[in-house]
Protein backbone atom coordinates (compact mmCIF):
# COMPACT_ATOMS: atom_id res chain seq x y z
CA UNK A 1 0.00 0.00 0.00
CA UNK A 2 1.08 3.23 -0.75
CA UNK A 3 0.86 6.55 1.19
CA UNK A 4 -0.02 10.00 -0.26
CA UNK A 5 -0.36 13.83 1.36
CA UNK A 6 -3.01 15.64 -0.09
CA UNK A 7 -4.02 19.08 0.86
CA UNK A 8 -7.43 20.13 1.20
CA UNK A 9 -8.83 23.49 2.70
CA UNK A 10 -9.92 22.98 7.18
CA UNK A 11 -13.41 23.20 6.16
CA UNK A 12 -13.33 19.96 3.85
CA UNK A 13 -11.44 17.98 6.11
CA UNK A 14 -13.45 18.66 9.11
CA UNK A 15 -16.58 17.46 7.10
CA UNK A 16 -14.47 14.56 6.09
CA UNK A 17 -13.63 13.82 9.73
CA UNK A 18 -17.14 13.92 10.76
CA UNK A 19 -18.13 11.87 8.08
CA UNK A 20 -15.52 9.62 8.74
CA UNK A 21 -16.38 9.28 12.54
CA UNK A 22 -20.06 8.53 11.84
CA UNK A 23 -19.09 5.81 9.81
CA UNK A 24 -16.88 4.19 12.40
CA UNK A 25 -13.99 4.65 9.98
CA UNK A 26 -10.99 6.82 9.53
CA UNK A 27 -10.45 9.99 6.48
CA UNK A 28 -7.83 7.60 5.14
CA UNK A 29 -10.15 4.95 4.57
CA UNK A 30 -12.75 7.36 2.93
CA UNK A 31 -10.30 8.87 0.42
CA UNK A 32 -9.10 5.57 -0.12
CA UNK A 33 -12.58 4.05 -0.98
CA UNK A 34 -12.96 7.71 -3.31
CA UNK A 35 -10.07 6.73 -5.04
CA UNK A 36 -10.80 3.21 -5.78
CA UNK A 37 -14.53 4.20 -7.42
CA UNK A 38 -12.52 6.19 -9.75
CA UNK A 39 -11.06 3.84 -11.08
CA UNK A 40 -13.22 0.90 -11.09
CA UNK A 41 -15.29 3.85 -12.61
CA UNK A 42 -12.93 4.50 -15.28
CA UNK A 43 -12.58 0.66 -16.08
CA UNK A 44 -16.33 0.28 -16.67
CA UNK A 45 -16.54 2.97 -19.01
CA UNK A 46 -13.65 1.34 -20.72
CA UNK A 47 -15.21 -2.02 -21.03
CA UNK A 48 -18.67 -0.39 -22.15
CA UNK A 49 -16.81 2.03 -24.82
CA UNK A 50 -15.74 -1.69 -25.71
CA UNK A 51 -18.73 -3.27 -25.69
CA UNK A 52 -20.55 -0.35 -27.80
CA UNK A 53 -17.53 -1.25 -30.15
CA UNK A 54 -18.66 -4.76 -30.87
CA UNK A 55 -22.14 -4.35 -31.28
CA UNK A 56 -21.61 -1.48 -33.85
CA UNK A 57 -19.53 -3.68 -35.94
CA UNK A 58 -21.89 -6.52 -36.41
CA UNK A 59 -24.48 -4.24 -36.70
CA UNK A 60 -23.17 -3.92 -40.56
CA UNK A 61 -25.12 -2.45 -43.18
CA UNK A 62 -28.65 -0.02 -41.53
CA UNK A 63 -31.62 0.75 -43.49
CA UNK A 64 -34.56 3.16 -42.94
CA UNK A 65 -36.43 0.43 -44.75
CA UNK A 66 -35.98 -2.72 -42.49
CA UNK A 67 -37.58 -1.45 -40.36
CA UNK A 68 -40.74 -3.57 -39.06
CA UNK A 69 -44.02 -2.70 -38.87
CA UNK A 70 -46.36 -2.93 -36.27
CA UNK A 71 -47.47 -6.05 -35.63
CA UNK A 72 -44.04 -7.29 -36.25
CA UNK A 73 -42.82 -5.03 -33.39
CA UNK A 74 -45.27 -6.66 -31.11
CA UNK A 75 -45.19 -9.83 -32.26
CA UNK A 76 -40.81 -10.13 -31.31
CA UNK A 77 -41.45 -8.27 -28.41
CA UNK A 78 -43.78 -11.43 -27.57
CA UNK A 79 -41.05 -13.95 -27.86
């Protein structure tokens, strides 16, 4: 594990402290939790950006007239 300093005006850390106390747990803890949703964030985005990748490319050729009509519409949403 790997310490860090960060400087943050008295104001924030005091919320953070009280935050930190209700929770039973310390600011470290807090800004390490912080920390980690940014990048789990970041990798989910990733893997969607991904994803969104694939499904475009099989998508292949688009035409306003494939589209299906009504009772088609209903009738897949059936199944």
């Amino acid at each position: 594990m790997r310490n860090i300093t960060v400087s943050v005006p008295e104001e924030v850390y005091r919320q953070a402290k009280v935050k930190a106390a209700k929770q039973g747990r310390s600011v470290s803890a807090l800004v390490a939790e912080f920390l980690s949703a940014l990048s789990d964030a970041g990798d989910r985005f990733e893997n969607l950006l991904s994803q969104q990748k694939q499904v475009v490319a099989e998508i292949g050729s688009f035409r306003a007239g494939d589209r299906l009509d009504r009772d088609q519409l209903h009738d897949r949403a059936i199944r």
